[in-house]
PDB file of N, CA and C in Angstrom:
ATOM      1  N   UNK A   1     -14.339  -3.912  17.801  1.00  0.00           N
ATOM      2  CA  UNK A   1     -13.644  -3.275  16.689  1.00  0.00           C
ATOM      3  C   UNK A   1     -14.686  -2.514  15.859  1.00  0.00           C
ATOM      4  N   UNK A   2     -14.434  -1.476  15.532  1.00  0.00           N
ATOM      5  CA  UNK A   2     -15.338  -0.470  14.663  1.00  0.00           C
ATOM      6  C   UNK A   2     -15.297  -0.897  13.220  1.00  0.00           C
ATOM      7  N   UNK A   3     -16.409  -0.842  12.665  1.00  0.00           N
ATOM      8  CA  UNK A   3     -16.450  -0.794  10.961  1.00  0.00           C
ATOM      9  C   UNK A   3     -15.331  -0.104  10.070  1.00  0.00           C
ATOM     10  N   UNK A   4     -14.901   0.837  10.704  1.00  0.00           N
ATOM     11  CA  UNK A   4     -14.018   1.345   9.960  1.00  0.00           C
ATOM     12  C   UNK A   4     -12.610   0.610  10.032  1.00  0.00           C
ATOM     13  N   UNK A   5     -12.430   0.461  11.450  1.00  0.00           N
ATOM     14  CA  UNK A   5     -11.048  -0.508  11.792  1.00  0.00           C
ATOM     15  C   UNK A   5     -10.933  -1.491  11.175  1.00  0.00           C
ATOM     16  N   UNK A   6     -12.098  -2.190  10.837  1.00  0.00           N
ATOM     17  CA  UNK A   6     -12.127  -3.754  10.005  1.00  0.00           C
ATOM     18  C   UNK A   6     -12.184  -3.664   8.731  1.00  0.00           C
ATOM     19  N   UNK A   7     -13.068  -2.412   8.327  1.00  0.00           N
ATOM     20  CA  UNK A   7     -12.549  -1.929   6.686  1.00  0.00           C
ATOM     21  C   UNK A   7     -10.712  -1.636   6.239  1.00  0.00           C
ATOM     22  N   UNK A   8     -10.433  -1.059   7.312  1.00  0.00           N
ATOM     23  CA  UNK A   8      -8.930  -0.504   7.636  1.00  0.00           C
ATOM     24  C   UNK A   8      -8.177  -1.861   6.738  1.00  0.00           C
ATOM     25  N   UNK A   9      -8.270  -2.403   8.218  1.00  0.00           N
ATOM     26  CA  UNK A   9      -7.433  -3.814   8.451  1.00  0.00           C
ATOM     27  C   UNK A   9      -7.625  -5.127   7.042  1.00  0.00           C
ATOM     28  N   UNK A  10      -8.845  -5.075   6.322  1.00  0.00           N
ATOM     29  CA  UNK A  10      -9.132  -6.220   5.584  1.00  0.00           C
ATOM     30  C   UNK A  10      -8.856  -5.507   4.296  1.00  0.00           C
ATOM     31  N   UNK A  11      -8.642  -3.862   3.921  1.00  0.00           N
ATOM     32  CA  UNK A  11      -7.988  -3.474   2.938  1.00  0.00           C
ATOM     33  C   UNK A  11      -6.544  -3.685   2.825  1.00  0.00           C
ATOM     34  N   UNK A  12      -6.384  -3.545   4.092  1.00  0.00           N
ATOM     35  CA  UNK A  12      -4.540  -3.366   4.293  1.00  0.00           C
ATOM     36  C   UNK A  12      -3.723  -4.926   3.994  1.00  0.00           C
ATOM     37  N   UNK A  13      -4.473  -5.700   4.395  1.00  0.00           N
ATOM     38  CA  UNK A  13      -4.491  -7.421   3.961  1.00  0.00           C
ATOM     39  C   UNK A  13      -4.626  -7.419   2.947  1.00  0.00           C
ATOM     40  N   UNK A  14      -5.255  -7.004   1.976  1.00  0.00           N
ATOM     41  CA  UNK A  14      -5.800  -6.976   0.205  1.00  0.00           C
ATOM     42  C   UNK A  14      -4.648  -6.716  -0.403  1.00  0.00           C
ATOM     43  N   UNK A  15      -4.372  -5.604   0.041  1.00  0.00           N
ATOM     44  CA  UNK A  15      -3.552  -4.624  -0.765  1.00  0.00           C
ATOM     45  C   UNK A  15      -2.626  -5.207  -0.957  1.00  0.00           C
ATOM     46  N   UNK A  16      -1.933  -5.675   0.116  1.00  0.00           N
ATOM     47  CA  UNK A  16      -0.525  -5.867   0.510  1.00  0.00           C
ATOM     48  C   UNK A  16      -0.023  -7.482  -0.220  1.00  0.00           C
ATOM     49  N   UNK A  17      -1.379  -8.190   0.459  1.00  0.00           N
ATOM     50  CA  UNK A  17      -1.233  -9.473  -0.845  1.00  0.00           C
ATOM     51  C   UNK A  17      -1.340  -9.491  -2.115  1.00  0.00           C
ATOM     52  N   UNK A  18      -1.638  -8.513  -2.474  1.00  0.00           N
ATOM     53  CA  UNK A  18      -1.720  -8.233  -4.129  1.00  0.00           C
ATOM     54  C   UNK A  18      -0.340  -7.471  -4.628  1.00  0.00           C
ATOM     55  N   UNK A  19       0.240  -7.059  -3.855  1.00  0.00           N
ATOM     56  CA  UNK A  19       1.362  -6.382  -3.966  1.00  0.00           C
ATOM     57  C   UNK A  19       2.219  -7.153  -3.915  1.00  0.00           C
ATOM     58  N   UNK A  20       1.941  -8.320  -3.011  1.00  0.00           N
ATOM     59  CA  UNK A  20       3.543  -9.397  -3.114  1.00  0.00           C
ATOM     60  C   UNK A  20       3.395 -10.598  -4.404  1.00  0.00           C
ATOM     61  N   UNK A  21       2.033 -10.206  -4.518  1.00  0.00           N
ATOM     62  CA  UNK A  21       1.662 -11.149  -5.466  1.00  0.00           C
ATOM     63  C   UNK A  21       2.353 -10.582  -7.183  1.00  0.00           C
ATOM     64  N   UNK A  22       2.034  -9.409  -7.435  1.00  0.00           N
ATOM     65  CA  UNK A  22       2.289  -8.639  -8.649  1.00  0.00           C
ATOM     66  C   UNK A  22       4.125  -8.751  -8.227  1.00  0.00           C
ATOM     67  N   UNK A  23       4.623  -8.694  -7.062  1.00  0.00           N
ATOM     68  CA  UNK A  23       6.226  -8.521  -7.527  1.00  0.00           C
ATOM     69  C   UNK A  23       6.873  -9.809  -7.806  1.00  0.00           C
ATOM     70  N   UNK A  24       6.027 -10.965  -7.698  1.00  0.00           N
ATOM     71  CA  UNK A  24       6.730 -12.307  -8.142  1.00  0.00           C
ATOM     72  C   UNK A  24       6.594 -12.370  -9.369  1.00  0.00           C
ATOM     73  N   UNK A  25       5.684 -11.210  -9.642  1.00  0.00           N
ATOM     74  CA  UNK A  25       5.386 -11.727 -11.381  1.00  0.00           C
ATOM     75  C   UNK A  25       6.917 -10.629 -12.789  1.00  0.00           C
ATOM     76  N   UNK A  26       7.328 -11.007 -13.499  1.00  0.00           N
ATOM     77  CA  UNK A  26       7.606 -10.833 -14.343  1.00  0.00           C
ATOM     78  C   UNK A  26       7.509  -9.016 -14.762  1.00  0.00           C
ATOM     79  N   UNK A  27       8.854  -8.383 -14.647  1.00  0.00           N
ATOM     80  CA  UNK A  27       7.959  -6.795 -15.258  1.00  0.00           C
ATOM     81  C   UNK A  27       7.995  -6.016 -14.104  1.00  0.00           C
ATOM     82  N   UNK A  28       8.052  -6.460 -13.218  1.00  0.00           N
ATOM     83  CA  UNK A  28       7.383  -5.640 -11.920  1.00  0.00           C
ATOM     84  C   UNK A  28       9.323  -4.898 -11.387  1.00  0.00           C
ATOM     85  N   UNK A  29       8.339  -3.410 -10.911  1.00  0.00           N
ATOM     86  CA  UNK A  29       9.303  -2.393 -10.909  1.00  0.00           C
ATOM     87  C   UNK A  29       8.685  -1.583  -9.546  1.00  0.00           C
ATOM     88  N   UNK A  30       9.515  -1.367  -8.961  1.00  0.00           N
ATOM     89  CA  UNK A  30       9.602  -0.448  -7.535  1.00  0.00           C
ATOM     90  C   UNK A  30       8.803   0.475  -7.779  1.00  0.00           C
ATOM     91  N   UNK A  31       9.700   1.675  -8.676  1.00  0.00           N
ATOM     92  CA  UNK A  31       9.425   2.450  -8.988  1.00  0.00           C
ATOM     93  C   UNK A  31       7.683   2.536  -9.806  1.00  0.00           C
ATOM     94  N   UNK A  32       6.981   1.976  -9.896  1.00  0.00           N
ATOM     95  CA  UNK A  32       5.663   1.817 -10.423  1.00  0.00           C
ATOM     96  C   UNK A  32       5.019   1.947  -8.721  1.00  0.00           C
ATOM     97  N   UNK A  33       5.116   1.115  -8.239  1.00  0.00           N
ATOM     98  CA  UNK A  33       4.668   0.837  -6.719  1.00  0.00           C
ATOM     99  C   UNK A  33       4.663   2.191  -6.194  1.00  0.00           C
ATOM    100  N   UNK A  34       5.875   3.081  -5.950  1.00  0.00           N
ATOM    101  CA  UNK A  34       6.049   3.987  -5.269  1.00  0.00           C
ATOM    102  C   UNK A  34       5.335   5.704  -6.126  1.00  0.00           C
ATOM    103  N   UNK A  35       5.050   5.469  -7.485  1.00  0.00           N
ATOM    104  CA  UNK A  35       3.927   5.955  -8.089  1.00  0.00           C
ATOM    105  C   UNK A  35       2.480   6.320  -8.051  1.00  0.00           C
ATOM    106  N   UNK A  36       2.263   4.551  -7.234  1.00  0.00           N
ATOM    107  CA  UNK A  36       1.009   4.377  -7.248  1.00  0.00           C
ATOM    108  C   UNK A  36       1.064   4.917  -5.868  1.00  0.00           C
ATOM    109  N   UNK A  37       1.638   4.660  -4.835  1.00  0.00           N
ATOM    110  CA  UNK A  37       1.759   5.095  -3.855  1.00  0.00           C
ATOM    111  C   UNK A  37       0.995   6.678  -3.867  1.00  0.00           C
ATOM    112  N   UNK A  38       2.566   7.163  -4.553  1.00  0.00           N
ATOM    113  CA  UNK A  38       1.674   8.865  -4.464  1.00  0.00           C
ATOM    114  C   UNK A  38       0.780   9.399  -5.249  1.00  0.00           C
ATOM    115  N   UNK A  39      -0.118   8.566  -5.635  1.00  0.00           N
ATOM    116  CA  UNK A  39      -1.262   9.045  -6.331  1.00  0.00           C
ATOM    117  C   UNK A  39      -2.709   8.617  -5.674  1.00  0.00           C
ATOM    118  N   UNK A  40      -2.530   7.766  -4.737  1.00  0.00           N
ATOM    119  CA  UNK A  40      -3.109   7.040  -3.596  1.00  0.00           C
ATOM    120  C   UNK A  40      -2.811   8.559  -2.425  1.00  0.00           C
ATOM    121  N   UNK A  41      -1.842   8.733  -2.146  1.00  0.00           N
ATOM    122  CA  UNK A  41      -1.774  10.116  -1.103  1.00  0.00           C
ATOM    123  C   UNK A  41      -2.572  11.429  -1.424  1.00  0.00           C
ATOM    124  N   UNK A  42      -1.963  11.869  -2.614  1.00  0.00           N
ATOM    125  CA  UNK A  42      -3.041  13.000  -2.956  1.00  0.00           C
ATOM    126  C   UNK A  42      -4.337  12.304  -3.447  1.00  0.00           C
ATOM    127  N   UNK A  43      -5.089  11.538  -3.800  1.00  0.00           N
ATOM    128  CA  UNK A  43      -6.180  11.048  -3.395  1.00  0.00           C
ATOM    129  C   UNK A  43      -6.768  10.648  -1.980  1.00  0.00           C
ATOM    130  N   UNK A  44      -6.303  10.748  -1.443  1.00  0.00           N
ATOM    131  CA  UNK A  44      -6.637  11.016   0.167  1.00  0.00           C
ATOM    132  C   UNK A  44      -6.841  12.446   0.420  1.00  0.00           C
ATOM    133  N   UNK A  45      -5.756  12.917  -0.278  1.00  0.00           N
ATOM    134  CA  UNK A  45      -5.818  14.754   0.470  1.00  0.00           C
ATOM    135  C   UNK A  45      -6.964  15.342  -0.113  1.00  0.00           C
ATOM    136  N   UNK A  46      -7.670  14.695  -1.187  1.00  0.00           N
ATOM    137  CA  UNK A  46      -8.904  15.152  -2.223  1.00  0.00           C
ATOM    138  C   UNK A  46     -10.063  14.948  -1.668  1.00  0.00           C
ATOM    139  N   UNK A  47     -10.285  14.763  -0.442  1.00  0.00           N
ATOM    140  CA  UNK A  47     -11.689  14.629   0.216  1.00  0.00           C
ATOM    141  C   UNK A  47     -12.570  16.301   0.913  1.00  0.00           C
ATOM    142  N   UNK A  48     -12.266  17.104  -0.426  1.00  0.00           N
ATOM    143  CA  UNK A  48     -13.105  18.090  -0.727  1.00  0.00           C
ATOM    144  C   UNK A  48     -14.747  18.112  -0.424  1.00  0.00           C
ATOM    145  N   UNK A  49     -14.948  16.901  -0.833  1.00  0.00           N
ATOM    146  CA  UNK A  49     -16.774  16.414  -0.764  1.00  0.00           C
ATOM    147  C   UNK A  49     -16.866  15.828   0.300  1.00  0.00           C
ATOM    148  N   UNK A  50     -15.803  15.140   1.099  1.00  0.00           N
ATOM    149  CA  UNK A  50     -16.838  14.418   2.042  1.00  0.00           C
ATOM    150  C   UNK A  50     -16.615  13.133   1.866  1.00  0.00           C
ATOM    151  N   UNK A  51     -15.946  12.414   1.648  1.00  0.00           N
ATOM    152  CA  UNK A  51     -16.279  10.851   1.199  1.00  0.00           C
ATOM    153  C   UNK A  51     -16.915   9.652   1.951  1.00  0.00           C
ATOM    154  N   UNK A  52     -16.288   9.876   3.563  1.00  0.00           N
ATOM    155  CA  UNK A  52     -17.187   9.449   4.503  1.00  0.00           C
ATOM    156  C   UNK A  52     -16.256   8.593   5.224  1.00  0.00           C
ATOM    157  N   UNK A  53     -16.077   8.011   6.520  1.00  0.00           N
ATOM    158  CA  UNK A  53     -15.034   7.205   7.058  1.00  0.00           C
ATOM    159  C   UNK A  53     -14.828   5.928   6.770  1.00  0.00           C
ATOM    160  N   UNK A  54     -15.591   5.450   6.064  1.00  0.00           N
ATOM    161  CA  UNK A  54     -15.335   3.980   5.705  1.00  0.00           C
ATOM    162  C   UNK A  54     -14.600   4.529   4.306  1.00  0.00           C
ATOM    163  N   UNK A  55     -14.959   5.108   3.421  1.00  0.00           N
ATOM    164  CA  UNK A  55     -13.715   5.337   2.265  1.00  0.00           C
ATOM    165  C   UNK A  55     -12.574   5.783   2.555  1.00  0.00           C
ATOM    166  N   UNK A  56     -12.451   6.704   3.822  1.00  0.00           N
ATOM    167  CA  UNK A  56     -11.014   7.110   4.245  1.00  0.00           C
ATOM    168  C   UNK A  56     -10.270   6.372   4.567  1.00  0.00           C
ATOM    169  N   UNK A  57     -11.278   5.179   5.799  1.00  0.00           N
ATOM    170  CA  UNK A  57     -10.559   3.950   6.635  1.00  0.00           C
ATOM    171  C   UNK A  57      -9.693   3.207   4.746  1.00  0.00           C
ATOM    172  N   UNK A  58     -10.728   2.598   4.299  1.00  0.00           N
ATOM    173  CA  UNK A  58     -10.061   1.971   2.935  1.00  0.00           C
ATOM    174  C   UNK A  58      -9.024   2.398   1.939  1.00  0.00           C
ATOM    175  N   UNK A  59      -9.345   4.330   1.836  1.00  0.00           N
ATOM    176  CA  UNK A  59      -7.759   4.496   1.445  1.00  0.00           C
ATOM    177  C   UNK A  59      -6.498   4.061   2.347  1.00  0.00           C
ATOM    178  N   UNK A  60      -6.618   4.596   3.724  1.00  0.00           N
ATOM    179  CA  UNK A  60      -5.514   4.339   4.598  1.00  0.00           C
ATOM    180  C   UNK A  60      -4.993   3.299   4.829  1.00  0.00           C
ATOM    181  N   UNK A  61      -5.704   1.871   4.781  1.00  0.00           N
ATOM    182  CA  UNK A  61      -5.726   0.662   4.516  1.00  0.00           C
ATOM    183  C   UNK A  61      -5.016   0.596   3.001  1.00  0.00           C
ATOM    184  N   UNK A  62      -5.209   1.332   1.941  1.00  0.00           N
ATOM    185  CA  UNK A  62      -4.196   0.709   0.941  1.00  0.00           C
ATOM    186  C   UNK A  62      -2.608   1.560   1.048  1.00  0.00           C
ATOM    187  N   UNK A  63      -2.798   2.474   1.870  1.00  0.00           N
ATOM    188  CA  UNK A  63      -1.729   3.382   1.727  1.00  0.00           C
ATOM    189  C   UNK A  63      -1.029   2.594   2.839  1.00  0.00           C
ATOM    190  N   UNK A  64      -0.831   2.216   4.026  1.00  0.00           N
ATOM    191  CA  UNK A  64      -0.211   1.427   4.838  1.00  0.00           C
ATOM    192  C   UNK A  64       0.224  -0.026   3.942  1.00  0.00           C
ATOM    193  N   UNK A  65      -0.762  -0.587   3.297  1.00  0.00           N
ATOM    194  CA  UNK A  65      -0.267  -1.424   2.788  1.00  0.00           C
ATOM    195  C   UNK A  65       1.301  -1.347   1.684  1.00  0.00           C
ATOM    196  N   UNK A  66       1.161   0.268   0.712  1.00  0.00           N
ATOM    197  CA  UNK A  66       1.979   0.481   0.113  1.00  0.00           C
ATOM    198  C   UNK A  66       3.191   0.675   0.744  1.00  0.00           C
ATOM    199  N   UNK A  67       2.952   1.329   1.885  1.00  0.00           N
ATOM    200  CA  UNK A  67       4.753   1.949   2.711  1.00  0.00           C
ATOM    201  C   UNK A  67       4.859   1.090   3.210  1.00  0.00           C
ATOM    202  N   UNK A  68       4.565  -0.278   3.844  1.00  0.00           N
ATOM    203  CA  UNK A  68       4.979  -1.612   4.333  1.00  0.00           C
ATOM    204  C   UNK A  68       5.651  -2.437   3.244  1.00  0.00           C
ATOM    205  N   UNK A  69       4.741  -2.242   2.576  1.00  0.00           N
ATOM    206  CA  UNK A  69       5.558  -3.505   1.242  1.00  0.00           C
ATOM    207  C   UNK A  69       6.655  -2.808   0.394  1.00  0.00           C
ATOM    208  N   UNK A  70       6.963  -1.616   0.306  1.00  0.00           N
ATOM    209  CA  UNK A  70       7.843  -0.705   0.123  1.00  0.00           C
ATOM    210  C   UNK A  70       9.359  -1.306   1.123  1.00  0.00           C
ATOM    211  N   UNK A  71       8.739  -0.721   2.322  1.00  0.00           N
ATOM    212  CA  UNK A  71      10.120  -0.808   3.142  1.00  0.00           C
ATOM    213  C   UNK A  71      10.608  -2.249   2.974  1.00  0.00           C
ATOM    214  N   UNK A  72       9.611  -3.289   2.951  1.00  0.00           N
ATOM    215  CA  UNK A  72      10.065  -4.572   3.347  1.00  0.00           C
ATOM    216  C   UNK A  72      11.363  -5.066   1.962  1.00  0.00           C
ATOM    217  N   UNK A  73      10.146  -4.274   0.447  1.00  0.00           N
ATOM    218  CA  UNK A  73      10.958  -4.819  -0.300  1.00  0.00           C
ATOM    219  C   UNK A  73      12.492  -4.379  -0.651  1.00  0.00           C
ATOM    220  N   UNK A  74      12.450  -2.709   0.184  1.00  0.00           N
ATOM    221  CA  UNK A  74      13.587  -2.305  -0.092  1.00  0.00           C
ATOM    222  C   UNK A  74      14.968  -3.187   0.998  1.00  0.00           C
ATOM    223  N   UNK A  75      14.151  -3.532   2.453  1.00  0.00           N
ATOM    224  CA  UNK A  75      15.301  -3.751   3.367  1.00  0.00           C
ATOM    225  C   UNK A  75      15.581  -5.147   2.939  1.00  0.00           C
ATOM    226  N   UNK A  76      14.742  -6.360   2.129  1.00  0.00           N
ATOM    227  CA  UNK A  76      15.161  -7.381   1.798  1.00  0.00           C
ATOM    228  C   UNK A  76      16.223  -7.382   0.646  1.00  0.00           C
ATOM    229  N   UNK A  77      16.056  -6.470  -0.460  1.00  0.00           N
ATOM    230  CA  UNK A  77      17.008  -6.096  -1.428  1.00  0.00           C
ATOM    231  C   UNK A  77      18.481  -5.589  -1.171  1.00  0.00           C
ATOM    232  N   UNK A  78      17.866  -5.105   0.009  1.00  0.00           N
ATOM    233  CA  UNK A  78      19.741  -3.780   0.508  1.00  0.00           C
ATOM    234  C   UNK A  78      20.061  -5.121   1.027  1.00  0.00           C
ATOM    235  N   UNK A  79      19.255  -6.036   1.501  1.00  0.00           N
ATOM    236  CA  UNK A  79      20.589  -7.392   2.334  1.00  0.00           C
ATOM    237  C   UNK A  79      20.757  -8.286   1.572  1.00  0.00           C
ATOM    238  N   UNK A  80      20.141  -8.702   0.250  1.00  0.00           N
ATOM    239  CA  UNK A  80      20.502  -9.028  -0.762  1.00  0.00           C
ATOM    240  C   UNK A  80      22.021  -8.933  -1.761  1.00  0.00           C
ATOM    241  N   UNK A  81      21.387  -7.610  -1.766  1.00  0.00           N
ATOM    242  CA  UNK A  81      22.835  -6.753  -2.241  1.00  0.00           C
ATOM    243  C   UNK A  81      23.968  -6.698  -1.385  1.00  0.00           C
ATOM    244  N   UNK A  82      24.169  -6.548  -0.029  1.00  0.00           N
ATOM    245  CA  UNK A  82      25.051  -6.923   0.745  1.00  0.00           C
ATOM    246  C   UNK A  82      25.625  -7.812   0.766  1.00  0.00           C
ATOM    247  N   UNK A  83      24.893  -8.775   0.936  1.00  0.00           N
ATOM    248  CA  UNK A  83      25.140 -10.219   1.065  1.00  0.00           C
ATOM    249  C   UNK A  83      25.715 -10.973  -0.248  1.00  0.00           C
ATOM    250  N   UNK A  84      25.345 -10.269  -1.606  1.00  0.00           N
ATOM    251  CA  UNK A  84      25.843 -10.745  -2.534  1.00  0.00           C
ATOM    252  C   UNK A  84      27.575 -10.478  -3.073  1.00  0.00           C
TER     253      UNK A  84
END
């Protein structure tokens, strides 16, 4: 596995647990998530200078983390709501 793949992968684990962690808490709103999301994207597209592949691997790693915990929280909610 390459340095970057394991930077990838151990951001995308970070992220994502911190993300399920912040929505058990009190306050917490989708719409903030999906914010941060796109401000995380065009900070990716901003690699004007160069940043180097281990910072790219680590954005992409938080940005996978965001559209995973996104979908999950939306498809657990829509069957929520169904179901209710």
């Amino acid at each position: 596995m390459s340095i970057e793949q394991r930077i990838l992968d151990e951001e995308y684990e970070r992220t994502l647990n911190r993300l399920m962690q912040r929505s058990s808490l009190g306050g917490f709103t989708l719409d903030e998530v999906i914010q941060e999301l796109r401000h995380l994207q065009i900070y990716e597209g901003q690699d004007w200078a160069g940043r180097g592949e281990i910072k790219n691997a680590e954005i992409a790693g938080q940005i996978y983390a965001y559209q995973i915990f996104i979908k999950r929280w939306k498809d657990a909610h829509l069957a929520t709501a169904a179901n209710g």
